[in-house]
Each structure stands twice: as C-alpha cells, then as structure tokens.
N, C-alpha and C. Protein backbone atom coordinates (compact mmCIF):
# COMPACT_ATOMS: atom_id res chain seq x y z
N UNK A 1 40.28 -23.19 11.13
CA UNK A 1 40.01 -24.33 10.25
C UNK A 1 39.67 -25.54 11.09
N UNK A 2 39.02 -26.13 10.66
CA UNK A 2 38.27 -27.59 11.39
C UNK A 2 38.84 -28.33 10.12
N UNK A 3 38.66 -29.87 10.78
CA UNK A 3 39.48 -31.32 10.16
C UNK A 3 37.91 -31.96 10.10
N UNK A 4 36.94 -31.48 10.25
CA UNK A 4 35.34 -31.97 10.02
C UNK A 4 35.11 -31.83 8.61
N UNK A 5 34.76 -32.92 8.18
CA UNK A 5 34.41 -32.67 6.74
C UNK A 5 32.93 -31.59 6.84
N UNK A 6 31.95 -31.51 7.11
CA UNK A 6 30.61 -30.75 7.57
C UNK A 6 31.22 -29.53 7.76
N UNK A 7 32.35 -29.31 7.88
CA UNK A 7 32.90 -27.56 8.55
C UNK A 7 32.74 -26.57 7.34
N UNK A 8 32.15 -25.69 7.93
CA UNK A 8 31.65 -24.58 7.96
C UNK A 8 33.18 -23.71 6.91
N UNK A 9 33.45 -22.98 6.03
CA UNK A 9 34.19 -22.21 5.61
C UNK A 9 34.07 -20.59 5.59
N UNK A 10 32.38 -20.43 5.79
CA UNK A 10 32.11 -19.26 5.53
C UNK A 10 31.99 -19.05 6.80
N UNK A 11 33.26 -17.75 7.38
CA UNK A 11 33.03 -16.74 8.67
C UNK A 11 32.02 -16.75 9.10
N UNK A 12 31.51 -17.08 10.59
CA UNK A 12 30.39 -16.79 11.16
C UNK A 12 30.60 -14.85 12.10
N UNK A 13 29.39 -14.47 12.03
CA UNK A 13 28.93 -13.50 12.79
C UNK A 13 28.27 -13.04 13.68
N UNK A 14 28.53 -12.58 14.21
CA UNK A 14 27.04 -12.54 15.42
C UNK A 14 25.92 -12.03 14.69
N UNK A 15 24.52 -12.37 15.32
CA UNK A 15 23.46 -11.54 15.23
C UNK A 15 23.25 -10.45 14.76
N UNK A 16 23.06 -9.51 13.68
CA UNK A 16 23.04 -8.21 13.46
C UNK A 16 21.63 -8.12 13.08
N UNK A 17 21.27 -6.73 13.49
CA UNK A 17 19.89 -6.58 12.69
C UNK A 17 20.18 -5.94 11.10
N UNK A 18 19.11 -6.05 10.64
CA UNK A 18 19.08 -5.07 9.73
C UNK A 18 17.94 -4.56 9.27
N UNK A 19 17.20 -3.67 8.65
CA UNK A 19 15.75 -3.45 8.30
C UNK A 19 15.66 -3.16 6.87
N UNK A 20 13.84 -2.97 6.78
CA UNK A 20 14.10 -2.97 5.11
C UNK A 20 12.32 -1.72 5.80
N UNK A 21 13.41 -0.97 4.85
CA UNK A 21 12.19 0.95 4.92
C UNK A 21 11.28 0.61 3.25
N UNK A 22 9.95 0.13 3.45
CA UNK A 22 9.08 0.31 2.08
C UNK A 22 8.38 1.50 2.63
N UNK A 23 8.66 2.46 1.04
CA UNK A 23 7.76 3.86 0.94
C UNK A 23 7.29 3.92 -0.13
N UNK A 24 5.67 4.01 0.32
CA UNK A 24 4.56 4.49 -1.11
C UNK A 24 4.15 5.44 -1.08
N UNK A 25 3.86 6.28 -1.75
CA UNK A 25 3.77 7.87 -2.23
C UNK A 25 2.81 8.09 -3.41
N UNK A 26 1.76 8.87 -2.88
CA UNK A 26 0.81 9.30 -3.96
C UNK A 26 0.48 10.90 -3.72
N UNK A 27 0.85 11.46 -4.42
CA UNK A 27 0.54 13.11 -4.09
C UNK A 27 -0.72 12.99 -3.81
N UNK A 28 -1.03 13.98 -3.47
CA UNK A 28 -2.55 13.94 -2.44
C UNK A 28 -3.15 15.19 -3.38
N UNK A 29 -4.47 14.26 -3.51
CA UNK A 29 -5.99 14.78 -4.08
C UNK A 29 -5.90 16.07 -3.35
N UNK A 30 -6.18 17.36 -3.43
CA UNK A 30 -6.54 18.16 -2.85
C UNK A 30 -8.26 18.17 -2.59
N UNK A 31 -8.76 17.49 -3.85
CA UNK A 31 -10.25 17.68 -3.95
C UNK A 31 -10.77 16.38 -2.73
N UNK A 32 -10.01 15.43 -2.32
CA UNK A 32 -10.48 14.86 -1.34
C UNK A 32 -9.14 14.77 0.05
N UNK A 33 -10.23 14.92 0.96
CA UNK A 33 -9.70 14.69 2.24
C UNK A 33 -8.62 14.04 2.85
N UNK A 34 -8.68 12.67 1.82
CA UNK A 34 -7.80 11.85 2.29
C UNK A 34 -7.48 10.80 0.94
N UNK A 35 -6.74 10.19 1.41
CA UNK A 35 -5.80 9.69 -0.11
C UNK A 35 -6.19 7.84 -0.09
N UNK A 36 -6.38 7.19 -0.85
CA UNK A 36 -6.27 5.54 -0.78
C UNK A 36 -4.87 5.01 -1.46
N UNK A 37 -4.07 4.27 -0.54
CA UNK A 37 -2.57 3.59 -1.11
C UNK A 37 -2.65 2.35 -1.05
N UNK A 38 -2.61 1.60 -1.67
CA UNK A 38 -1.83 -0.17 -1.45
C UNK A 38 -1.10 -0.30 -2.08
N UNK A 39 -0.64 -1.60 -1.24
CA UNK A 39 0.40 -2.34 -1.64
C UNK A 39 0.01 -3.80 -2.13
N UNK A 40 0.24 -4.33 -3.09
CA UNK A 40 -0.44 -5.56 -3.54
C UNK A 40 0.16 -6.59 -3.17
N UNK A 41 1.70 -6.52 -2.94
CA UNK A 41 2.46 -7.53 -2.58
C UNK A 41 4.07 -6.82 -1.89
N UNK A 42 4.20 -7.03 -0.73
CA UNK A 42 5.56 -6.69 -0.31
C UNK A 42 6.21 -7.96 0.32
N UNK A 43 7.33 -7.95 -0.31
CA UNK A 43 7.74 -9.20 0.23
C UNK A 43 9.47 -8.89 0.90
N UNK A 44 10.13 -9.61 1.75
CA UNK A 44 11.36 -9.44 2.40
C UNK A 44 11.87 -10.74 2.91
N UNK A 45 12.87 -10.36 3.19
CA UNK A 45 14.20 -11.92 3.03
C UNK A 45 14.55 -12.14 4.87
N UNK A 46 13.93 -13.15 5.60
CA UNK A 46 14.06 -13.20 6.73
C UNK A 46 15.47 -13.95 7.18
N UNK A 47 15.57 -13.74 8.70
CA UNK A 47 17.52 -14.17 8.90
C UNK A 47 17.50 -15.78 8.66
N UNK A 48 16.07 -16.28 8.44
CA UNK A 48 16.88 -17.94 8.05
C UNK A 48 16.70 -18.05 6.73
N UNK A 49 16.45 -17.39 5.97
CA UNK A 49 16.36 -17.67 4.17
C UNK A 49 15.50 -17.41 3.59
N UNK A 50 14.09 -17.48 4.24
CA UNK A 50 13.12 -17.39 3.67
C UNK A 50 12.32 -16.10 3.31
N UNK A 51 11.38 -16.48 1.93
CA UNK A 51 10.96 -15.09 2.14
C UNK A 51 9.47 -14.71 2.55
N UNK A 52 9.49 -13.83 3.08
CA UNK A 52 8.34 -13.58 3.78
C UNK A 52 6.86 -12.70 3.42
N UNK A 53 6.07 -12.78 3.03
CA UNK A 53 5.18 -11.89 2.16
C UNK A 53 3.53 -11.14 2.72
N UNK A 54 3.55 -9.63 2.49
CA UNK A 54 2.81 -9.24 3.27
C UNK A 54 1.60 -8.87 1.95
N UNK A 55 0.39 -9.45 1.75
CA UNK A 55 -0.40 -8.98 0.59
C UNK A 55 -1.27 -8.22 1.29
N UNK A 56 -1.84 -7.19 -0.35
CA UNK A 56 -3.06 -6.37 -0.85
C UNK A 56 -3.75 -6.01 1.54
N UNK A 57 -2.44 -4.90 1.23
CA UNK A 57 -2.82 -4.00 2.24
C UNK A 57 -3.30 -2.57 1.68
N UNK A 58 -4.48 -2.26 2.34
CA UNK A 58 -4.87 -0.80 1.72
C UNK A 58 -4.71 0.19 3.32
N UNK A 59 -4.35 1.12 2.84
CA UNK A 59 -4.43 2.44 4.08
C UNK A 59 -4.81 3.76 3.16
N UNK A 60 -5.27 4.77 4.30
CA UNK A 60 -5.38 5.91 3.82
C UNK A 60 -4.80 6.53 4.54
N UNK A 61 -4.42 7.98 3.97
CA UNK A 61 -3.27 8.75 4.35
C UNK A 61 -3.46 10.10 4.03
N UNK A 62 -2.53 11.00 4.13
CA UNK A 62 -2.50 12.65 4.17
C UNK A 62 -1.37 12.49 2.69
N UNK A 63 0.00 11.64 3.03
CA UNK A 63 0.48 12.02 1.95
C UNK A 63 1.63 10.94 1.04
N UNK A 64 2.28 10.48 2.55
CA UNK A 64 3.20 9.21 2.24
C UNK A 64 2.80 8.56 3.01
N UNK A 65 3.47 6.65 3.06
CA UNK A 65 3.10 5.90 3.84
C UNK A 65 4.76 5.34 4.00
N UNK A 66 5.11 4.44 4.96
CA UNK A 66 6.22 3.72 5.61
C UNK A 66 5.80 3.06 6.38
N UNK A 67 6.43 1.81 5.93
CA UNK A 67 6.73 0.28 6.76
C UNK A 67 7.94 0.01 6.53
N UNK A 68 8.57 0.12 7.95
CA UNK A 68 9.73 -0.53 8.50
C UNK A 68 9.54 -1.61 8.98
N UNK A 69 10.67 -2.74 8.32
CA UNK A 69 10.42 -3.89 8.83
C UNK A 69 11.80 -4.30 9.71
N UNK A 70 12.16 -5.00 10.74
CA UNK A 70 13.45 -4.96 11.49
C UNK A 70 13.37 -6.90 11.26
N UNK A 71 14.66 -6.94 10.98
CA UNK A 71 15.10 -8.30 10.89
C UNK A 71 16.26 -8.77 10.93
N UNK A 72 17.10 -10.09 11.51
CA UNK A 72 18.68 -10.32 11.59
C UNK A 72 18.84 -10.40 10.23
N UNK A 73 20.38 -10.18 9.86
CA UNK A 73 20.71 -10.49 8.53
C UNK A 73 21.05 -12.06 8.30
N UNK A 74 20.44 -12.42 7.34
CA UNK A 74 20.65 -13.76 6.95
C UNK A 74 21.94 -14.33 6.59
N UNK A 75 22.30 -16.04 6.96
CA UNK A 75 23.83 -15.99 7.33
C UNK A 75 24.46 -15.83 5.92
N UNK A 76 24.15 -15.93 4.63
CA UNK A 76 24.48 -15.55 3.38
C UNK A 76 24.26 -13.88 3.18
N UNK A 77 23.81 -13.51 4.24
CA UNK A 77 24.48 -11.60 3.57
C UNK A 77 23.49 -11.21 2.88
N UNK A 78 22.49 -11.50 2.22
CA UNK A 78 21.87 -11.05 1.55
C UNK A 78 20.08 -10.22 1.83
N UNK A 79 20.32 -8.92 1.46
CA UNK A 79 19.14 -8.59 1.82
C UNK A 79 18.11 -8.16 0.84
N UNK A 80 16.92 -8.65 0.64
CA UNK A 80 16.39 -8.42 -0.63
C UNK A 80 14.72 -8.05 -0.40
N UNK A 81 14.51 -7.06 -0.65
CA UNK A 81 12.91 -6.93 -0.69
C UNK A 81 12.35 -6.32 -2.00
N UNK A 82 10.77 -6.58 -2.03
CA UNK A 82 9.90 -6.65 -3.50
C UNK A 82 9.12 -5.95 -3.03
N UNK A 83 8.48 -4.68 -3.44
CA UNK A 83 7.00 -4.20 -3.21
C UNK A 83 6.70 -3.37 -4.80
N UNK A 84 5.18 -4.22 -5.43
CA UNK A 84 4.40 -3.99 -6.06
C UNK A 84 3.26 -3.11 -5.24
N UNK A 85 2.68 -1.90 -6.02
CA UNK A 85 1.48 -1.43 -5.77
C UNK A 85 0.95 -0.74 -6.96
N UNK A 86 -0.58 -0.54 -7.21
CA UNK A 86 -1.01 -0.70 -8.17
C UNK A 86 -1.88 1.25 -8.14
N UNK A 87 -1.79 1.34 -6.86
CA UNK A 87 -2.14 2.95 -6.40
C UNK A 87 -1.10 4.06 -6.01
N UNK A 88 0.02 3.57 -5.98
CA UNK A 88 0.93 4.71 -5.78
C UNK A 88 1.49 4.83 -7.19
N UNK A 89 2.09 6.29 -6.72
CA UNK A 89 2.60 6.98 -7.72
C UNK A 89 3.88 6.78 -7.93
N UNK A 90 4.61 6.55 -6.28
CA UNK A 90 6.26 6.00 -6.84
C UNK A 90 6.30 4.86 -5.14
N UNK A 91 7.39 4.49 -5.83
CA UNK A 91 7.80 3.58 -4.68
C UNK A 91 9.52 3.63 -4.31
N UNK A 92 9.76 3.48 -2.86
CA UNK A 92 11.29 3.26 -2.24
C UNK A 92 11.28 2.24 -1.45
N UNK A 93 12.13 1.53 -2.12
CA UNK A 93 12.82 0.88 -0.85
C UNK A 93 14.34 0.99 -0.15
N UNK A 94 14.43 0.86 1.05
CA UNK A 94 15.72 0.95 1.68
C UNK A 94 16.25 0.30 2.11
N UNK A 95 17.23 -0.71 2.30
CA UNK A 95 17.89 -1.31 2.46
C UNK A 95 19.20 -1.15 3.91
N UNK A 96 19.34 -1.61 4.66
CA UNK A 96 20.00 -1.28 5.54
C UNK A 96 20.59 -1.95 7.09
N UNK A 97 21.34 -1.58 7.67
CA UNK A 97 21.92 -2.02 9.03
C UNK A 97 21.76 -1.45 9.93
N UNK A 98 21.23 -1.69 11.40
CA UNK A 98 21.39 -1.09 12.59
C UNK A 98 22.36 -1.56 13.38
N UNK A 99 23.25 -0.25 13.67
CA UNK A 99 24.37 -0.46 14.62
C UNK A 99 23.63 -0.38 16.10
N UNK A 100 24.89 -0.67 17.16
CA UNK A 100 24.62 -0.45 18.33
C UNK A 100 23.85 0.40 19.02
N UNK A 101 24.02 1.48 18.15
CA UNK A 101 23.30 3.01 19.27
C UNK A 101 22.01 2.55 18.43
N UNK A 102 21.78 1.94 17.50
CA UNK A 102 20.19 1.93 17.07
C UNK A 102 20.01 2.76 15.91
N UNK A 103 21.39 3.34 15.36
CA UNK A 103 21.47 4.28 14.20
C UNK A 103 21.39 3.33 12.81
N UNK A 104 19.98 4.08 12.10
CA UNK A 104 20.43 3.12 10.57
C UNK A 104 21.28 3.44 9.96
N UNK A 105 22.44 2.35 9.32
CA UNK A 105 23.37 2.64 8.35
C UNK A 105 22.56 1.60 6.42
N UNK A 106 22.68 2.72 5.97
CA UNK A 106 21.71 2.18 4.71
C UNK A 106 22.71 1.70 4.16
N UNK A 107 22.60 0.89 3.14
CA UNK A 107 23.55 -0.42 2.38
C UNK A 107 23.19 0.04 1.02
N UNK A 108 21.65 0.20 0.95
CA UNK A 108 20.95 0.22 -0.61
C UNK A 108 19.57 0.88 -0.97
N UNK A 109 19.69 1.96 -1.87
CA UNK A 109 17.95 2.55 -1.98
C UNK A 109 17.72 2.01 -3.27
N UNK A 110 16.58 2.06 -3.75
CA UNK A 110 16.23 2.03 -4.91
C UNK A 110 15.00 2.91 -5.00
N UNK A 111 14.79 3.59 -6.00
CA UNK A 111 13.13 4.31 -6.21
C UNK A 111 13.31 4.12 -7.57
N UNK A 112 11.15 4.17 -7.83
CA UNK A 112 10.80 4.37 -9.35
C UNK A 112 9.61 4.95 -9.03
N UNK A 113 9.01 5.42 -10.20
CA UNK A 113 7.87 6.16 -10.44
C UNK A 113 6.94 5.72 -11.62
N UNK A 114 5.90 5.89 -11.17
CA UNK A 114 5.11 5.05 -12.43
C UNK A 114 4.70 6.49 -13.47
N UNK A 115 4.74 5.75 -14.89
CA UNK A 115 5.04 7.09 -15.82
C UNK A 115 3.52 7.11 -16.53
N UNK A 116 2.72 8.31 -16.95
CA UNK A 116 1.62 8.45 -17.56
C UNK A 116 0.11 7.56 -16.29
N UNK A 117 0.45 7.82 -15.35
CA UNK A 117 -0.78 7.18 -14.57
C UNK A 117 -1.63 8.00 -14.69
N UNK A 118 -2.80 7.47 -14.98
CA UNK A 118 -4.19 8.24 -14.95
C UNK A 118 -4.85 7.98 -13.64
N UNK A 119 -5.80 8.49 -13.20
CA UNK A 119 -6.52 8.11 -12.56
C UNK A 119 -7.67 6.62 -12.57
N UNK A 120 -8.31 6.75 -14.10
CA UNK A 120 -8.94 5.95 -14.11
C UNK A 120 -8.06 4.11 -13.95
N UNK A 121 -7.25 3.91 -15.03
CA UNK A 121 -6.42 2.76 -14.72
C UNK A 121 -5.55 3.17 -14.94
N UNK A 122 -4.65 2.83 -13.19
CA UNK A 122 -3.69 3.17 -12.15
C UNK A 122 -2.29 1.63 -12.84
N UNK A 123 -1.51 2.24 -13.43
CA UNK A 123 -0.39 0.99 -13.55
C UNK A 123 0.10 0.57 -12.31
N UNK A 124 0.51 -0.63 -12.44
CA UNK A 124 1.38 -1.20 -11.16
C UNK A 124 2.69 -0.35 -11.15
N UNK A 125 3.11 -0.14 -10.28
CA UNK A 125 4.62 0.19 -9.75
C UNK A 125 5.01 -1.03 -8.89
N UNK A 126 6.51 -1.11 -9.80
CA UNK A 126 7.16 -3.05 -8.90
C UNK A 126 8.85 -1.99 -8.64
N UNK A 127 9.49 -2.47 -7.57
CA UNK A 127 10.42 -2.18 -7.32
C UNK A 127 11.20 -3.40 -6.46
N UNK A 128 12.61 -3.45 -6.93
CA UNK A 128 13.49 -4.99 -6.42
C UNK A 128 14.83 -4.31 -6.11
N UNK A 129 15.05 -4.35 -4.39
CA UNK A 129 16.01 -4.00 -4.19
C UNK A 129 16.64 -5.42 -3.81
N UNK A 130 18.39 -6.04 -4.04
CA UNK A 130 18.79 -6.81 -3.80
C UNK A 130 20.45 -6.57 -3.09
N UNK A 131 20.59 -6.40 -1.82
CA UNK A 131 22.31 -6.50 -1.80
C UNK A 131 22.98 -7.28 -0.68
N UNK A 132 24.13 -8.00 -1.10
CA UNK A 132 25.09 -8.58 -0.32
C UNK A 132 25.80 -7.69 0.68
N UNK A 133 25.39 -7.67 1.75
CA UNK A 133 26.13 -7.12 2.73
C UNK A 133 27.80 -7.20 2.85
N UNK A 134 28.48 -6.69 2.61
CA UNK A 134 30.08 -6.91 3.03
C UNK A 134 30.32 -7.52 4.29
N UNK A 135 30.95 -8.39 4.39
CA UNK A 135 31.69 -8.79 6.01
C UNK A 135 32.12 -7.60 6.50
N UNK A 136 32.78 -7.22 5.80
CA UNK A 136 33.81 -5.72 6.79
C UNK A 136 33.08 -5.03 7.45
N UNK A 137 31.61 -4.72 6.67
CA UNK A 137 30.11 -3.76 7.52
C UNK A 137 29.89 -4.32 8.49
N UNK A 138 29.89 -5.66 8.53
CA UNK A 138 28.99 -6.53 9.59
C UNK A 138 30.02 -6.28 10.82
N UNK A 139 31.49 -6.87 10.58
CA UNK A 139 32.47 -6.77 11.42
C UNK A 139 32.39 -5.17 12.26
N UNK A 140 32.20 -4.00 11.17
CA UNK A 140 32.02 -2.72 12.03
C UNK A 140 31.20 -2.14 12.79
N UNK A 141 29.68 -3.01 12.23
CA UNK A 141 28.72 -2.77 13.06
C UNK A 141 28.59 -3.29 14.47
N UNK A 142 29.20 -4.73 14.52
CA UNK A 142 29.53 -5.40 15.88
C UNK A 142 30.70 -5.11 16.61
C-alpha cells in the first residue's frame, strides 16, 4: 500500500505475452485450383489499450488460412479480438497466453459458421471473442 493519493491499487505484473490465433476456412472448390479468402476487418486489443485494425486482406489458399498475432497483455487483463469476412465459410478465433517455454496456454475459442451461403452472395461471417485474463494465470505463467 502507498500513502500517494495517484497509487496504483490494481496488482502490477510483469510483461506477459499473449496472442490472438484468427482462422478462416472455406472448403475448397475442387473445380478450381485454388481458393479466394478475406478478411474485411480484423481487429485486436494491443498491451496499451488500444485497438488495432488490419482491413480487406485477400489471400489464396489450398484450404485454411491463420494469422497469429503475438502481443503483451494489457494492464486491465483484457483480451479481445473481432474478425469479419465476407468469403469464408466459418471463422475461429483463439484467445490465449504464452508461457516461458513458448507453449500456448489458450484462455478462450470462439467459432461460427455462416448458414445457407451461396456462392453467388457470400454473407458476412463476424465473430467477437472477449476475456479477462485471471491474475492467478498471469502469476503462473511468470
């Protein structure tokens, strides 16, 4: 305890990382070679508060796609990422901590799937993962 009025109440921690796993998934055309995926908007919660946003990326692929993103956890605990895409068929996100050896320990998944997609017009798929990290995790990971 500090006699500073400005003092701090909430436990500080060291540095931890944590990452956030976005996966888009479109079963693959057999009738073509190769597949088209975007993402229209992915967005993630960086270690000073803010959030950070990656738009209308397109790739092609064989079958799935993954972006791992690595970042400290923010000093409020909270880890939160958004990815909309308007060409996949389902979407995951993962949520999670890296300990010492570099092993992910996941916190939070979420998946959805977009229902009745046609080919011609492709619905958006939006997915919102949001979670408060526990102190006790943070404490075990360090």
């Amino acid at each position: 305890m500090s006699c500073q009025p400005n003092a701090s109440v909430e436990p500080t921690f060291p540095p931890t990382k944590a990452y956030y796993s976005f996966r888009v998934f479109k079963p693959t055309d057999l009738n073509q070679p190769r597949n088209e995926v975007s993402f229209d908007t992915l967005t993630y919660r960086a270690e000073d508060g803010t959030t950070r946003i990656l738009t209308n990326r397109t790739i092609y692929f064989t079958n799935e796609y993954d972006t791992t993103i690595y970042a400290n956890v923010p000093a409020d605990r909270v880890l939160e990422g958004y990815l909309s895409s308007s060409k996949a068929k389902s979407v995951i996100i993962e949520v999670g901590l890296i300990d010492k050896t570099g092993a992910k320990r996941r916190q939070d998944y979420q998946s959805t799937e977009a229902t009745n997609q046609s080919s011609t017009a492709p619905l958006p798929v939006r997915l919102r993962v949001r979670k408060e990290v526990a102190l006790g995790d943070l404490r075990s990971i360090n």
